[in-house]
C-alpha atoms as a PDB file:
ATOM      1  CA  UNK A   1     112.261  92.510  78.064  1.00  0.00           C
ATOM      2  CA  UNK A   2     113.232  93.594  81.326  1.00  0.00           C
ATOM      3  CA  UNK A   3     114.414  97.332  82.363  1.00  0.00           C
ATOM      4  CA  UNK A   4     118.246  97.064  82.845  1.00  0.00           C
ATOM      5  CA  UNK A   5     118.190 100.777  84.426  1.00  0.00           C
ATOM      6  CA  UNK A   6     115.181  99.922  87.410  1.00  0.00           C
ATOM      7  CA  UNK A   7     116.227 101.533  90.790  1.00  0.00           C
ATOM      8  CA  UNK A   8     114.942 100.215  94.129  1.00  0.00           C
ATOM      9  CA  UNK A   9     114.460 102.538  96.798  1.00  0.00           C
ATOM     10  CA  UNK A  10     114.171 101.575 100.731  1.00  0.00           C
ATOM     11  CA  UNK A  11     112.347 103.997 102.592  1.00  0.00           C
ATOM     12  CA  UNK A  12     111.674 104.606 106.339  1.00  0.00           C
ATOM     13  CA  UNK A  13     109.218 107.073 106.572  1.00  0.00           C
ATOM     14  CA  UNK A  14     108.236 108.362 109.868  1.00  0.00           C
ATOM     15  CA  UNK A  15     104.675 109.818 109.139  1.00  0.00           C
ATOM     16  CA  UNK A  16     104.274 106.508 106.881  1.00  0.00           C
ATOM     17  CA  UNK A  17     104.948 104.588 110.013  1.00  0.00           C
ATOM     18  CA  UNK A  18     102.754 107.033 112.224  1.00  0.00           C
ATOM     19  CA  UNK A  19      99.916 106.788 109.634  1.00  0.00           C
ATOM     20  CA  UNK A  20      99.960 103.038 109.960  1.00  0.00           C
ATOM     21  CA  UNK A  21      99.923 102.896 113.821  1.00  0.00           C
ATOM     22  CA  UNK A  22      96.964 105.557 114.532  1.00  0.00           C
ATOM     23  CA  UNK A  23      96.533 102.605 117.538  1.00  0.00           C
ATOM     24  CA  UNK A  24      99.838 103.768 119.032  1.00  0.00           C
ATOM     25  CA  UNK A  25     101.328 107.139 120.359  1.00  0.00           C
ATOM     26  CA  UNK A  26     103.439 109.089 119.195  1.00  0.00           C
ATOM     27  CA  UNK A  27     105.924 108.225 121.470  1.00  0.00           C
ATOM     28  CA  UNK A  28     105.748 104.437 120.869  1.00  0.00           C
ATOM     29  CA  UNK A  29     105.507 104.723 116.895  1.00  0.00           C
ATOM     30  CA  UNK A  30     109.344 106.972 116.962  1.00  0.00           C
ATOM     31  CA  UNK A  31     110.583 104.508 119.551  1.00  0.00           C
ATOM     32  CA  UNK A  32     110.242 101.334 117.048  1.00  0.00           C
ATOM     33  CA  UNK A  33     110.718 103.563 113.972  1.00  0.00           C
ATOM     34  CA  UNK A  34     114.406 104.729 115.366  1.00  0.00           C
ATOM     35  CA  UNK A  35     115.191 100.980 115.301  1.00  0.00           C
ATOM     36  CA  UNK A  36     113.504 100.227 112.001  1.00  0.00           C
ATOM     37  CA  UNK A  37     116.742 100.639 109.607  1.00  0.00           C
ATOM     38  CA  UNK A  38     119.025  99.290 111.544  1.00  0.00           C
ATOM     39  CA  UNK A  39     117.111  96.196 112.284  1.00  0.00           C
ATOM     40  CA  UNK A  40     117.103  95.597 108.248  1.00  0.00           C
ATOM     41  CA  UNK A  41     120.799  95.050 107.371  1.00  0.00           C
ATOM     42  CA  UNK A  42     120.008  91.248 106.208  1.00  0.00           C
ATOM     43  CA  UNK A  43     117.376  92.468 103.956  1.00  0.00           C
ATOM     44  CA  UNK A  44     119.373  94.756 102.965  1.00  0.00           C
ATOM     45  CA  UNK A  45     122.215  92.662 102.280  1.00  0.00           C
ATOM     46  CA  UNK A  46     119.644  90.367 100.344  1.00  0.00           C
ATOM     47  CA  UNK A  47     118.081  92.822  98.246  1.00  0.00           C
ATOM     48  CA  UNK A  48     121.420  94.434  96.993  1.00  0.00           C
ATOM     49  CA  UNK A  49     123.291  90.638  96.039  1.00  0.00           C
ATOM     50  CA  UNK A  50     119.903  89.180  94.400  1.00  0.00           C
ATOM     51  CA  UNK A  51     116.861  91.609  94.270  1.00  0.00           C
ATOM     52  CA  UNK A  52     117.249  92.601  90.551  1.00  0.00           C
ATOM     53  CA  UNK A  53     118.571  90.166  89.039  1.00  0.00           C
ATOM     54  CA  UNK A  54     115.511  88.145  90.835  1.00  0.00           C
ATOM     55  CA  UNK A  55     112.605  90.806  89.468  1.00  0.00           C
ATOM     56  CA  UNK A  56     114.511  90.344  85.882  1.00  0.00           C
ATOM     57  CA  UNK A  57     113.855  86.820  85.686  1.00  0.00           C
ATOM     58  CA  UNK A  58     110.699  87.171  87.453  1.00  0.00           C
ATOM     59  CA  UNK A  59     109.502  89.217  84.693  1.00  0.00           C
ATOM     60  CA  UNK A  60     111.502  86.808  81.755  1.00  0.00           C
ATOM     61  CA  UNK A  61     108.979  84.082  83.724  1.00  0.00           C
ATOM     62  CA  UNK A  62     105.903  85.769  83.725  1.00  0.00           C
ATOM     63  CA  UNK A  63     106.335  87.485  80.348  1.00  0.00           C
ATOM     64  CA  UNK A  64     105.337  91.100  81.987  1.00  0.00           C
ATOM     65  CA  UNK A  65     107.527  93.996  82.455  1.00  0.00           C
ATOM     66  CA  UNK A  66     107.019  95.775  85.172  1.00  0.00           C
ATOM     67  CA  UNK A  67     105.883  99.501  83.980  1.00  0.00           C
ATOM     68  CA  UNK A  68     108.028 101.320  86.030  1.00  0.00           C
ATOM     69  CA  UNK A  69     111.900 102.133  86.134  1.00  0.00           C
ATOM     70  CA  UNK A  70     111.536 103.185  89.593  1.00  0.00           C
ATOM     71  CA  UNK A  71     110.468 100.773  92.760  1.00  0.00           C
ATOM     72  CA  UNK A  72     109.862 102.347  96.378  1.00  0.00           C
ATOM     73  CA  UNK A  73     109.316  99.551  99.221  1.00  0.00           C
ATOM     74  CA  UNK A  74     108.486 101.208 102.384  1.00  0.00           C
ATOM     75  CA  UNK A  75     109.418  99.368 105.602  1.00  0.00           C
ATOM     76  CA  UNK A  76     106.618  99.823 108.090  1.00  0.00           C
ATOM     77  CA  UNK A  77     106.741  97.685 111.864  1.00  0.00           C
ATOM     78  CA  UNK A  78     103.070  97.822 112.746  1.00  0.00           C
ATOM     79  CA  UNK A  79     100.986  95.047 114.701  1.00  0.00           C
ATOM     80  CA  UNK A  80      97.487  94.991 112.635  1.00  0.00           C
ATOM     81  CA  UNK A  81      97.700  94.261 109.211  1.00  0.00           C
ATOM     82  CA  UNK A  82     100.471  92.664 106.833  1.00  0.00           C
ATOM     83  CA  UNK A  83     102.066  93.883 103.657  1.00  0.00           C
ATOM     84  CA  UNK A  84     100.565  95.169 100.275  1.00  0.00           C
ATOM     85  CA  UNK A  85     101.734  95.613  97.303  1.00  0.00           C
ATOM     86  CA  UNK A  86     100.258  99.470  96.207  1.00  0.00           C
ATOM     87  CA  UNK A  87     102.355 101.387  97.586  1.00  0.00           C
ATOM     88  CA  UNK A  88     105.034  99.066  97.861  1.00  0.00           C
ATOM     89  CA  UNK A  89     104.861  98.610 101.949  1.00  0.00           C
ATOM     90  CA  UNK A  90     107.013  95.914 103.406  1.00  0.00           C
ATOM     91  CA  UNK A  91     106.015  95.026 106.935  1.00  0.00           C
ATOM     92  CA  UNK A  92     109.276  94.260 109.460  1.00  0.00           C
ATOM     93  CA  UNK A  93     109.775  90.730 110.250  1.00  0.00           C
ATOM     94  CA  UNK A  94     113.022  89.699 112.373  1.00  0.00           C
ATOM     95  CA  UNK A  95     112.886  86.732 109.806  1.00  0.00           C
ATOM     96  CA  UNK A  96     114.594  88.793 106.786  1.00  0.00           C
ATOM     97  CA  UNK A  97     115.023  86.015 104.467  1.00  0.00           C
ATOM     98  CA  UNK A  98     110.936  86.369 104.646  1.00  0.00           C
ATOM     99  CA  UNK A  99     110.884  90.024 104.343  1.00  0.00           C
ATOM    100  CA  UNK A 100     112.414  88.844 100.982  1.00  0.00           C
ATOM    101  CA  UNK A 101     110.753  86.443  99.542  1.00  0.00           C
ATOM    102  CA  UNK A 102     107.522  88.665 100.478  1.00  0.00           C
ATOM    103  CA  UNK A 103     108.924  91.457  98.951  1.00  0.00           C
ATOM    104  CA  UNK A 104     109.268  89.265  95.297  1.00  0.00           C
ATOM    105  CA  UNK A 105     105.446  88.456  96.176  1.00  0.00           C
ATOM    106  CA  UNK A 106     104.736  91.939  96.196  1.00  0.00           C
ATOM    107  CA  UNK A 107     106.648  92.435  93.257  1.00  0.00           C
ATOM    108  CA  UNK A 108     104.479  89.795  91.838  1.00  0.00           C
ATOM    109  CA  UNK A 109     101.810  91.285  92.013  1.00  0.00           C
ATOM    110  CA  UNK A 110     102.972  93.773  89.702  1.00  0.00           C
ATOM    111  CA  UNK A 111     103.355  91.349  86.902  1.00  0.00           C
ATOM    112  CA  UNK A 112     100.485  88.514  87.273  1.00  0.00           C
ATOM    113  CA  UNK A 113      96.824  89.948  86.378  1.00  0.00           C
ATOM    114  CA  UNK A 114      95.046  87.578  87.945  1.00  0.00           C
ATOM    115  CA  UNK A 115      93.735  88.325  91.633  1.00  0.00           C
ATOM    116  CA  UNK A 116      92.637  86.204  94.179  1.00  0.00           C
ATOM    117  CA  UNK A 117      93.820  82.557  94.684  1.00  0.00           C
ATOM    118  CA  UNK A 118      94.547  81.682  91.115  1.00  0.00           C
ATOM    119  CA  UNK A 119      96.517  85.255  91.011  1.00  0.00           C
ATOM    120  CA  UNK A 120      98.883  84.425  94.502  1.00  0.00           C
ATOM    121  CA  UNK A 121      99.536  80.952  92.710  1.00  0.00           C
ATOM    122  CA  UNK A 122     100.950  82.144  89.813  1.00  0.00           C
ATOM    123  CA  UNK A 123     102.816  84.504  91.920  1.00  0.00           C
ATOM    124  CA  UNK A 124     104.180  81.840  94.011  1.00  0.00           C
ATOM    125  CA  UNK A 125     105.005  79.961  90.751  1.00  0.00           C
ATOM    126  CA  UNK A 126     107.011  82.767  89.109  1.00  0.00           C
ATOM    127  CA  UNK A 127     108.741  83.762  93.274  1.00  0.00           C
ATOM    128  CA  UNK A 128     109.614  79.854  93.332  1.00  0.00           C
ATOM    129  CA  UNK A 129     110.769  79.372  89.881  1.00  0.00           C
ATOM    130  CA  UNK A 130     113.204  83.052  90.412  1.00  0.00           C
ATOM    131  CA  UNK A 131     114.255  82.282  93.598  1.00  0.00           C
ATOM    132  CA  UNK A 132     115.316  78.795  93.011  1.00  0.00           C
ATOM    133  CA  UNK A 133     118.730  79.761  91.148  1.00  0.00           C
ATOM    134  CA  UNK A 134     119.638  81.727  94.256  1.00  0.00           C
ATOM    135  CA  UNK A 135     122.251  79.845  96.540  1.00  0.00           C
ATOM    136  CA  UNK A 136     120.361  80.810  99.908  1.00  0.00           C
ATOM    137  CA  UNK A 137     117.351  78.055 100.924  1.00  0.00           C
ATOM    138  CA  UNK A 138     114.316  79.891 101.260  1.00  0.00           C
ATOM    139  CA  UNK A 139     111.802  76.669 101.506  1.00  0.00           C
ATOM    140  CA  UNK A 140     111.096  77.891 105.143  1.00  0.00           C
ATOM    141  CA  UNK A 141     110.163  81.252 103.885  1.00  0.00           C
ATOM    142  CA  UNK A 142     108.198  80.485 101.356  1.00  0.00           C
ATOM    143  CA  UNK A 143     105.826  77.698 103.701  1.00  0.00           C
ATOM    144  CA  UNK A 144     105.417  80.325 105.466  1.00  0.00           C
ATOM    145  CA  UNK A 145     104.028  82.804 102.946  1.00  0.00           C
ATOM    146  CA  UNK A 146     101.580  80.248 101.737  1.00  0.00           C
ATOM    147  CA  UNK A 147     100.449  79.590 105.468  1.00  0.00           C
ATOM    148  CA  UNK A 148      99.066  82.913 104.966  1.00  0.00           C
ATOM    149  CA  UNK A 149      97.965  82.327 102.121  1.00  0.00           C
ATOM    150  CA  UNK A 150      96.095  79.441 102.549  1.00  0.00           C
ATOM    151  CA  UNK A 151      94.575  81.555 105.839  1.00  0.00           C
ATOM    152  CA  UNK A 152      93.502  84.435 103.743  1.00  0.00           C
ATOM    153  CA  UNK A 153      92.162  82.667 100.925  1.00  0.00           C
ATOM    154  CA  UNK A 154      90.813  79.302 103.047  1.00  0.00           C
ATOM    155  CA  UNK A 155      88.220  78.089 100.584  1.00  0.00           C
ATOM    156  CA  UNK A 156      89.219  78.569  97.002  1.00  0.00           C
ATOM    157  CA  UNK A 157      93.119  78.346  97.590  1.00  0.00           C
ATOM    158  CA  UNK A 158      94.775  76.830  94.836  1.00  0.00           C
ATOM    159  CA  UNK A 159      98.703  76.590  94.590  1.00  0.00           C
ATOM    160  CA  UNK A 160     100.976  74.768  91.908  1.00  0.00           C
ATOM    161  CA  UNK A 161     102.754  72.673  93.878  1.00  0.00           C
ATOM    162  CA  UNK A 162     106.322  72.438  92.976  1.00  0.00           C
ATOM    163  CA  UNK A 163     106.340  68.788  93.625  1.00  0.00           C
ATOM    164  CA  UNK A 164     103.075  68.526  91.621  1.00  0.00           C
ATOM    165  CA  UNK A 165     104.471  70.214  88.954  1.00  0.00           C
ATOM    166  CA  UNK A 166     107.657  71.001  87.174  1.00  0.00           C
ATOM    167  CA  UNK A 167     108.138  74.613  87.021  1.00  0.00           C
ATOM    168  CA  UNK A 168     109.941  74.466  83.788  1.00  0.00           C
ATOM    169  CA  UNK A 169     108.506  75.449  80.422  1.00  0.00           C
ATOM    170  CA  UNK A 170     106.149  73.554  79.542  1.00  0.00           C
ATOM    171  CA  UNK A 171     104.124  74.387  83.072  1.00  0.00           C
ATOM    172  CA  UNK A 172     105.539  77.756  82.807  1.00  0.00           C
ATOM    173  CA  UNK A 173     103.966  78.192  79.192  1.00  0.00           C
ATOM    174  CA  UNK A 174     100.372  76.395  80.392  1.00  0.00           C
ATOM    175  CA  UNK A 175     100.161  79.216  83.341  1.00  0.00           C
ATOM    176  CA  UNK A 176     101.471  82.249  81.205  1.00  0.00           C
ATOM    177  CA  UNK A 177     100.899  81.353  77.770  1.00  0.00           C
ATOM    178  CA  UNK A 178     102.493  85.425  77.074  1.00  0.00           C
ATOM    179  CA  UNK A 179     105.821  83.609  77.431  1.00  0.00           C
ATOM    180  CA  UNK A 180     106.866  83.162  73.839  1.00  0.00           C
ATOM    181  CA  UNK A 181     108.843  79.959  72.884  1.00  0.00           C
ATOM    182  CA  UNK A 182     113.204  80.918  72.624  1.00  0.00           C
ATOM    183  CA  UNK A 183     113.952  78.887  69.111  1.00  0.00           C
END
């Protein structure tokens, strides 16, 4: 199911970073951007230790491969918008444990078809469900990715709430019904 041979690439783009921050000069976007890489070493640390093994059982949980063998996440620091998943662009957060577990939402994207609400709460599902083997706690991060969430989306937000629910198969197999039954 999964692609054994994906490659993530960080990049730190300069003109990526100026193209964000039109707001800013010149001067301030190199100033922050000199200090971009080197304030990512957690996420860094993060994404090599548990970032593919985490997309391959992201995508053994949704049931979706993700059709490429190549990922590029730019790192942007900006101060108007957020993160998005097309291209791949990562916004800096000193918090890096929630530069991760936004990264896997962005990643999630990738795999869940659905948009809107329903589409982030399957997201969150699979993100939960992947992350939950990992032996960091991330339950901070992750209330704070469905703050936003729940700000974005403030009428029609729907989430499976892992103490609702109990992300194992059979919920896993009512959300994603691609998942095929292992005999």
């Amino acid at each position: 199911m999964s692609n054994k041979n994906m490659e993530i690439k960080i990049i730190y783009s300069y003109m990526y970073n100026r193209q964000l921050n039109i707001h800013r000069s010149k001067e301030q976007v190199w100033k922050r951007f000199m200090t971009l890489e080197g304030s990512c070493s957690e996420l860094k640390e993060l994404n090599d230790r548990f970032l593919l093994d985490t997309i391959y059982t992201m995508e053994k949980l949704s049931g979706k491969k993700i059709p490429r063998e190549e990922i590029r996440i730019f790192i942007v620091d900006r101060d108007r918008g957020g993160s998005f998943h097309e291209p791949m662009t990562l916004q800096f957060d000193e918090d890096q444990k929630f530069m991760f577990v936004e990264l896997l939402h962005l990643v999630g994207h990738h795999l869940v078809v659905d948009r809107g609400a329903i589409g982030e709460a399957k997201i969150n599902l699979v993100v939960e469900e992947a992350i939950s083997g990992l032996p960091l706690d991330f339950s901070r991060q992750l209330k704070r990715l469905h703050k936003i969430q729940e700000d974005r989306y403030p009428l029609e937000y729907f989430r499976i709430d892992p103490k609702k629910y109990a992300l194992k198969e059979k919920n896993l197999l009512e959300h994603f019904p691609s998942i095929k039954k292992e005999v």
